[in-house]
PDB file of N, CA and C in Angstrom:
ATOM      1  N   UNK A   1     -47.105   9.193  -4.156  1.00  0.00           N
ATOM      2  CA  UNK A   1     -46.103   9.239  -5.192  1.00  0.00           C
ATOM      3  C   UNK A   1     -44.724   9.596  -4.670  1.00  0.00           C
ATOM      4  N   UNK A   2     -44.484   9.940  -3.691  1.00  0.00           N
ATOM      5  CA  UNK A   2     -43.448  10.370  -2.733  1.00  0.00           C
ATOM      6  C   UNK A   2     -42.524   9.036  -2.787  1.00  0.00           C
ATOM      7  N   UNK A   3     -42.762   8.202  -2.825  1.00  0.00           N
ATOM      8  CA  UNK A   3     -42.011   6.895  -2.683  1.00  0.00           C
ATOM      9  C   UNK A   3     -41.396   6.860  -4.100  1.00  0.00           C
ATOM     10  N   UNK A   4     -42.443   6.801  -4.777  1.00  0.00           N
ATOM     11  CA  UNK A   4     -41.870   6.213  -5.685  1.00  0.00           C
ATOM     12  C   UNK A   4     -40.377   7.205  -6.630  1.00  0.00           C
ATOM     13  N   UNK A   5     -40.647   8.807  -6.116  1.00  0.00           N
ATOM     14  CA  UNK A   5     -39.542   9.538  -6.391  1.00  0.00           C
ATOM     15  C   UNK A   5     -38.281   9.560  -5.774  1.00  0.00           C
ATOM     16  N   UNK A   6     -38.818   9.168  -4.361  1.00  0.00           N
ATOM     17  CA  UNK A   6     -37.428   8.738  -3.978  1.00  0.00           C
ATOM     18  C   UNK A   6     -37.070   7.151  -4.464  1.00  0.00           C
ATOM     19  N   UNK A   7     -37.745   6.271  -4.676  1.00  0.00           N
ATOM     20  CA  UNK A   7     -37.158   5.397  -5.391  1.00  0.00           C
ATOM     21  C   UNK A   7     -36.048   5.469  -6.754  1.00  0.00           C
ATOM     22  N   UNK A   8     -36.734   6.423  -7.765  1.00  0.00           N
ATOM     23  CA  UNK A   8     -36.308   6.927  -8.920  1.00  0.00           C
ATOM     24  C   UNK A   8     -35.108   7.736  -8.835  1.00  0.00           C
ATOM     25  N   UNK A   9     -34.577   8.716  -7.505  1.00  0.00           N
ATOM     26  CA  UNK A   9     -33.899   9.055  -7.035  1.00  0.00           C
ATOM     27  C   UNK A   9     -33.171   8.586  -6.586  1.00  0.00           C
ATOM     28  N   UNK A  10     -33.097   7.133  -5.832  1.00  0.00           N
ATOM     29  CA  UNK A  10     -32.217   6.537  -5.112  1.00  0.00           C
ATOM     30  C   UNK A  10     -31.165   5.475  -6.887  1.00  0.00           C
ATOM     31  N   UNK A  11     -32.150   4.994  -7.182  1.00  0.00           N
ATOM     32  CA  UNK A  11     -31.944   4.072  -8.385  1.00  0.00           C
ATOM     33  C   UNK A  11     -30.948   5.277  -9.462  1.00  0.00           C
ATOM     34  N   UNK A  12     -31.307   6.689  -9.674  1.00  0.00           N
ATOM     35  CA  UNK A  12     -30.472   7.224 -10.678  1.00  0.00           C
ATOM     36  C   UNK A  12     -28.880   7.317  -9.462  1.00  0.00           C
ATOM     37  N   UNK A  13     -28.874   7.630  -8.153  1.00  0.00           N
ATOM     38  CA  UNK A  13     -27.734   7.953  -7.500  1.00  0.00           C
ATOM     39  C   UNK A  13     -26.811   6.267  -7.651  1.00  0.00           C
ATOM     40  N   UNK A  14     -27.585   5.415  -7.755  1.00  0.00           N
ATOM     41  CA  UNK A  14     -27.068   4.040  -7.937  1.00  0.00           C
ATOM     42  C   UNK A  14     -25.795   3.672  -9.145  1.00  0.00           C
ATOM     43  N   UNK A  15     -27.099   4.553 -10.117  1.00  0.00           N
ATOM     44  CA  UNK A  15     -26.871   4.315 -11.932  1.00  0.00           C
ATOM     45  C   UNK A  15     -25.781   4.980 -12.189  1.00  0.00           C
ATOM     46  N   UNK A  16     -25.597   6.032 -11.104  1.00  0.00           N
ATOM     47  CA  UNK A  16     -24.923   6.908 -11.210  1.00  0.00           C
ATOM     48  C   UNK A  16     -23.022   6.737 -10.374  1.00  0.00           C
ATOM     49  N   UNK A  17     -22.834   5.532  -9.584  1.00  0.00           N
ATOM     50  CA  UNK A  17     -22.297   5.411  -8.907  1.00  0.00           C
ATOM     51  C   UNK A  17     -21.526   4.020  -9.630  1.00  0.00           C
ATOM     52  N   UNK A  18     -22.582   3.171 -10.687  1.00  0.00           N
ATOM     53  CA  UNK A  18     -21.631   1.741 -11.034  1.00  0.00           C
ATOM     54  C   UNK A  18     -21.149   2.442 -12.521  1.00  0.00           C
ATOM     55  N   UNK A  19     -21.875   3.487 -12.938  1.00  0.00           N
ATOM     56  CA  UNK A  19     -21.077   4.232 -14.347  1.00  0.00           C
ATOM     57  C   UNK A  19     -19.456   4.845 -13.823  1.00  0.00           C
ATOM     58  N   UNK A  20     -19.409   5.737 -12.607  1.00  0.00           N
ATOM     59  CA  UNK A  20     -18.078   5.968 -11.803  1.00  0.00           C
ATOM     60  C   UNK A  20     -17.377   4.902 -11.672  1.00  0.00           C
ATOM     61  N   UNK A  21     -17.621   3.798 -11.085  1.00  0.00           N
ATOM     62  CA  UNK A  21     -17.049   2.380 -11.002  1.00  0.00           C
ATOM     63  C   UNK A  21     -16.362   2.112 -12.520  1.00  0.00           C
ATOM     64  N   UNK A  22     -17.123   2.200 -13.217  1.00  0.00           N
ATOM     65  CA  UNK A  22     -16.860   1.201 -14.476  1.00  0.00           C
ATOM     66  C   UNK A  22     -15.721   1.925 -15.289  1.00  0.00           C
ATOM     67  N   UNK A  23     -15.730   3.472 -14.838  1.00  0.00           N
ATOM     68  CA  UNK A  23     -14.888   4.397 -15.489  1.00  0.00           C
ATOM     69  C   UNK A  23     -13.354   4.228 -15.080  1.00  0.00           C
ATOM     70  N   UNK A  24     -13.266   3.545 -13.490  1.00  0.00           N
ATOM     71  CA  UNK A  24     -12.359   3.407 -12.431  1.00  0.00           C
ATOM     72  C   UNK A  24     -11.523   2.127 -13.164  1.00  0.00           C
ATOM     73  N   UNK A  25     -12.546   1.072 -13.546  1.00  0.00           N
ATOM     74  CA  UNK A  25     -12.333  -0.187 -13.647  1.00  0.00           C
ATOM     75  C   UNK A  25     -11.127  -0.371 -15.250  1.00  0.00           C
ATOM     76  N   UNK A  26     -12.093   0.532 -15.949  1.00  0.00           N
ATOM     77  CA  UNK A  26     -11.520   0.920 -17.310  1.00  0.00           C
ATOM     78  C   UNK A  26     -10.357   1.747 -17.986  1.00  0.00           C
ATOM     79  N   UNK A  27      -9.948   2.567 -16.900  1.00  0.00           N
ATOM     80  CA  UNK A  27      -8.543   3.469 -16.161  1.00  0.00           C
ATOM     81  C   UNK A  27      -8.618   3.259 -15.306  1.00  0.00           C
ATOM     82  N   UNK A  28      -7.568   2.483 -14.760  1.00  0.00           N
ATOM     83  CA  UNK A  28      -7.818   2.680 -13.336  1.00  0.00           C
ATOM     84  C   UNK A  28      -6.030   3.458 -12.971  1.00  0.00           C
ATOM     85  N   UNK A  29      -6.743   4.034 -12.049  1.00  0.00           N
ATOM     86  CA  UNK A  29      -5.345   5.059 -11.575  1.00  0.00           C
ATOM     87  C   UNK A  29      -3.975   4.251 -11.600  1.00  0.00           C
ATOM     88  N   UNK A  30      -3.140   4.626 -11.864  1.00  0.00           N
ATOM     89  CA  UNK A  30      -1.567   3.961 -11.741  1.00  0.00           C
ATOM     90  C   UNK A  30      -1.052   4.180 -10.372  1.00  0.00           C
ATOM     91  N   UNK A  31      -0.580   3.054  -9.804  1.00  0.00           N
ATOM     92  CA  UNK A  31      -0.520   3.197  -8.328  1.00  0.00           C
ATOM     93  C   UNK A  31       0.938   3.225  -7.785  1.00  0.00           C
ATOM     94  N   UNK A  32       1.384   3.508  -6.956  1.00  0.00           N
ATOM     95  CA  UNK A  32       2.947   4.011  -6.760  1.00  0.00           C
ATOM     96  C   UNK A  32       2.824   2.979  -5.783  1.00  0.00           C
ATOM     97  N   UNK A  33       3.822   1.896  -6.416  1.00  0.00           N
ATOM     98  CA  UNK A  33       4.126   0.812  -5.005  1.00  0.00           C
ATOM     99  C   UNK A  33       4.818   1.123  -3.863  1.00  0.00           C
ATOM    100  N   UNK A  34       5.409   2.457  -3.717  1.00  0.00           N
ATOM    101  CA  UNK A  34       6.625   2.804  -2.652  1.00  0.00           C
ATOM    102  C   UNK A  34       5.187   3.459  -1.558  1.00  0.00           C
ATOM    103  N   UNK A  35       4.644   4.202  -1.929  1.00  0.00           N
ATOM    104  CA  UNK A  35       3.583   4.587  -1.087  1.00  0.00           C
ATOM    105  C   UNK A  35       2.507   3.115  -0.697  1.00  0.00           C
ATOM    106  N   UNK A  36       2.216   1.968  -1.027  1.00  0.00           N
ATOM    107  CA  UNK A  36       1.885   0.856  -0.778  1.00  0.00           C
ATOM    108  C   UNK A  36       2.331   0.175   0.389  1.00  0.00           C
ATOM    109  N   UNK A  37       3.614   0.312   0.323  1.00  0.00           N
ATOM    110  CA  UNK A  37       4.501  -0.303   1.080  1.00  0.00           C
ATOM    111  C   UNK A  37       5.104   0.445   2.278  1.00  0.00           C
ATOM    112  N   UNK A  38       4.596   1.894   2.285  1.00  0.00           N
ATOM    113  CA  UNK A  38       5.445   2.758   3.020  1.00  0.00           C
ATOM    114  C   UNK A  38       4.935   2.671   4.674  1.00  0.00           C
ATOM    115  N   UNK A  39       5.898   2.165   5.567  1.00  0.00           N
ATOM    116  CA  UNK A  39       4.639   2.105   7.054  1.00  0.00           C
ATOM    117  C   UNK A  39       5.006   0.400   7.087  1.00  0.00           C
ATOM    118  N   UNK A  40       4.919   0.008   6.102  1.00  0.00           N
ATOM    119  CA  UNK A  40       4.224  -1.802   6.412  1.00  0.00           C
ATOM    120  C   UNK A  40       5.590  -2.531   7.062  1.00  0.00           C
ATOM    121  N   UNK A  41       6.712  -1.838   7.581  1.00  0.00           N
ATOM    122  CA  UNK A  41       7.759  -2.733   8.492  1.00  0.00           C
ATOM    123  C   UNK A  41       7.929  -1.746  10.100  1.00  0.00           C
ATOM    124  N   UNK A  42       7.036  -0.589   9.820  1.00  0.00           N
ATOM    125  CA  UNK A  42       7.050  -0.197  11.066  1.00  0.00           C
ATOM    126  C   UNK A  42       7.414  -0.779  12.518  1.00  0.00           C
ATOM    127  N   UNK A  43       8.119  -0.814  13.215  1.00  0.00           N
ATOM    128  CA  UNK A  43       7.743  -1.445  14.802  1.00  0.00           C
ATOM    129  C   UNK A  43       8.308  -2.581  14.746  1.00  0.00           C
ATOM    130  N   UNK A  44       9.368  -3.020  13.754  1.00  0.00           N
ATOM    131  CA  UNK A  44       9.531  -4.357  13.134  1.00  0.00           C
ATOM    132  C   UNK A  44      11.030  -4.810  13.207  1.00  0.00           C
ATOM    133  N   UNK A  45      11.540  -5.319  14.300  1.00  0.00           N
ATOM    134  CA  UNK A  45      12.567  -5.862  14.634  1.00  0.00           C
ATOM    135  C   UNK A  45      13.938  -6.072  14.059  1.00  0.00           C
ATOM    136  N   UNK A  46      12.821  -6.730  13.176  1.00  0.00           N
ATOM    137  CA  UNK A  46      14.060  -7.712  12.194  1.00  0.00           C
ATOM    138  C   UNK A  46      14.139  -6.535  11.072  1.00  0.00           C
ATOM    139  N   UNK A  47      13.341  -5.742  10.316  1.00  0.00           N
ATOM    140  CA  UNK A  47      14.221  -4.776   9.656  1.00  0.00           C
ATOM    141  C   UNK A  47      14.576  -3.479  10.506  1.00  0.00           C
ATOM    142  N   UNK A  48      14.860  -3.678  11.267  1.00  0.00           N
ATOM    143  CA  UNK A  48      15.967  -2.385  11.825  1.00  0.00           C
ATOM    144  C   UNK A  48      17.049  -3.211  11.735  1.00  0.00           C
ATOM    145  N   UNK A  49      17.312  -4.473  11.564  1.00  0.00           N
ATOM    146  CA  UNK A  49      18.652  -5.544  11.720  1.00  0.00           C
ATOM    147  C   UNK A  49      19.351  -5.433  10.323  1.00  0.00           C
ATOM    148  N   UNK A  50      17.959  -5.673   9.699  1.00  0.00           N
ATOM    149  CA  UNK A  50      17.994  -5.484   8.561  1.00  0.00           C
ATOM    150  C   UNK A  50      19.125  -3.723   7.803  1.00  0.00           C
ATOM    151  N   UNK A  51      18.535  -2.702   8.150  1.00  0.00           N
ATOM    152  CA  UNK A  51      18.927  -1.483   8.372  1.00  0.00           C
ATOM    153  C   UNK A  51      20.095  -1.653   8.516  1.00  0.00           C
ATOM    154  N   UNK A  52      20.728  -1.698   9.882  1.00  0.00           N
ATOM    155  CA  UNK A  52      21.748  -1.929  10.288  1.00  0.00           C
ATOM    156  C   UNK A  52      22.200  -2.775   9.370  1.00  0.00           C
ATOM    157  N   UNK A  53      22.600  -3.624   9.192  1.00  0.00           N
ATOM    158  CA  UNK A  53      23.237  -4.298   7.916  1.00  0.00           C
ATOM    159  C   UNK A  53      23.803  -3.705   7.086  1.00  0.00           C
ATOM    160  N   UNK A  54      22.399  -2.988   6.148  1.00  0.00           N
ATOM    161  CA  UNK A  54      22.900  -2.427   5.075  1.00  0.00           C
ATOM    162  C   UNK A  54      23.646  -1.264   5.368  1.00  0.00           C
ATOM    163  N   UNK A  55      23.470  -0.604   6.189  1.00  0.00           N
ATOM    164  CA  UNK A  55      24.393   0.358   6.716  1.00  0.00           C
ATOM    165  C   UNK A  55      25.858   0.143   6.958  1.00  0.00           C
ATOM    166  N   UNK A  56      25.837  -0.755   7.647  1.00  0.00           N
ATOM    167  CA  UNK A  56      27.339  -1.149   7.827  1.00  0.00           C
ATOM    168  C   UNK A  56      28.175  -1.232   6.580  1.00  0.00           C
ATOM    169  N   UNK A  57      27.599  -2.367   5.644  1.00  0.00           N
ATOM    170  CA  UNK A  57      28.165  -2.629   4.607  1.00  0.00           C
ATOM    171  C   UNK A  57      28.420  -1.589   4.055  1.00  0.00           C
ATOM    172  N   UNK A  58      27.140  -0.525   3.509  1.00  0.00           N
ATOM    173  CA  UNK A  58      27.629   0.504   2.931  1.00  0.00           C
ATOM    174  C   UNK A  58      29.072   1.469   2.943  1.00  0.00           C
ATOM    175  N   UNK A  59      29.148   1.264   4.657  1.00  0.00           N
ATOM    176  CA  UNK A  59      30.031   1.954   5.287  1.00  0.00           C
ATOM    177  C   UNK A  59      31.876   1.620   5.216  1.00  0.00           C
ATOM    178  N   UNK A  60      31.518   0.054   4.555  1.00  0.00           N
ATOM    179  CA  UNK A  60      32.720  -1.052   4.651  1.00  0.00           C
ATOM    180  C   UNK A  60      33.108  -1.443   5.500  1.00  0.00           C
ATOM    181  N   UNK A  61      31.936  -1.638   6.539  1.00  0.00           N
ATOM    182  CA  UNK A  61      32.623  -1.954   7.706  1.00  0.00           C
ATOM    183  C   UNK A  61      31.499  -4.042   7.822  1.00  0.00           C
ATOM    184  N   UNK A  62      32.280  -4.754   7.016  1.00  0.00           N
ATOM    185  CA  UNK A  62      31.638  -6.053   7.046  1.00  0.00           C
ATOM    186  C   UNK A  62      31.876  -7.133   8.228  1.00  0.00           C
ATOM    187  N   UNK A  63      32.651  -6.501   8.989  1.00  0.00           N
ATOM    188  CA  UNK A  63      33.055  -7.685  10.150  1.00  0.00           C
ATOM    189  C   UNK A  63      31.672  -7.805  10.766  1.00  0.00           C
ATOM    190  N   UNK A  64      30.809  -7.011  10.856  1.00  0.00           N
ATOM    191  CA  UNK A  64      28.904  -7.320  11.360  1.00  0.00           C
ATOM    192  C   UNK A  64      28.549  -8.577  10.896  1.00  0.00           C
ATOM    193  N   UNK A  65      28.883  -8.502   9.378  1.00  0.00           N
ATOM    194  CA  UNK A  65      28.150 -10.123   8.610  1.00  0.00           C
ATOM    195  C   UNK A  65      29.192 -11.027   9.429  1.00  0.00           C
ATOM    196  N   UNK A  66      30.192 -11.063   9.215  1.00  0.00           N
ATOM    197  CA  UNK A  66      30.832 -12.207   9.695  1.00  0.00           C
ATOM    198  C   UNK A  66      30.915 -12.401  11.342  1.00  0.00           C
ATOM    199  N   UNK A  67      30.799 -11.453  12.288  1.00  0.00           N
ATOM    200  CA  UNK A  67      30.785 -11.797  13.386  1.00  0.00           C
ATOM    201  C   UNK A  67      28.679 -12.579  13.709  1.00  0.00           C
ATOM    202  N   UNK A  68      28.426 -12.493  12.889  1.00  0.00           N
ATOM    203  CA  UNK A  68      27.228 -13.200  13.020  1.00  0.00           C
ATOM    204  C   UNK A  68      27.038 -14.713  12.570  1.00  0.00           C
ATOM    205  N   UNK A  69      27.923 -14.484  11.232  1.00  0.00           N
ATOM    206  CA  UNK A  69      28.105 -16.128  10.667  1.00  0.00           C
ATOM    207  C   UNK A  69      28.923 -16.938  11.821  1.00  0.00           C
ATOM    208  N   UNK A  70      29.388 -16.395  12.939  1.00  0.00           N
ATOM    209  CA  UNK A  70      30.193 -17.596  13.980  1.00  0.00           C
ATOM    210  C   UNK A  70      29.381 -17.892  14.833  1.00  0.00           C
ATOM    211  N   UNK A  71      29.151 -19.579  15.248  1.00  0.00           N
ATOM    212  CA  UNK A  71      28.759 -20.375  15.696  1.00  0.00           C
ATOM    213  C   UNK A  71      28.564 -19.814  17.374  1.00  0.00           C
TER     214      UNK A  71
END
């Protein structure tokens, strides 16, 4: 009979795990897109260019954009 309690045991930890699910599914947490996204340009070239950019501009210093728009 040993089996079959851990069967009955395994099956309630189951029953017990797609009711958590379904609770998840039905609220599911509200998710903060800035933490999603946070990390994902790491190591990443083109936005440090990026960076720089907006920096400059901020700064008023736009001759950056335009010394790039020349041929």
């Amino acid at each position: 009979m040993a089996t079959n309690t851990s069967l009955e045991e395994r099956l309630a930890a189951v029953e017990a795990a797609i009711v958590e699910l379904q609770k998840q599914v039905v609220n599911p947490q509200p998710t903060n897109w800035l933490h999603q996204i946070t990390g994902s340009f790491k190591n990443e070239p083109a936005f440090e260019e990026v960076l720089a950019y907006g920096r400059a501009i901020r700064q008023g210093d736009e001759s950056i954009l335009e010394a790039h728009d020349e041929p």
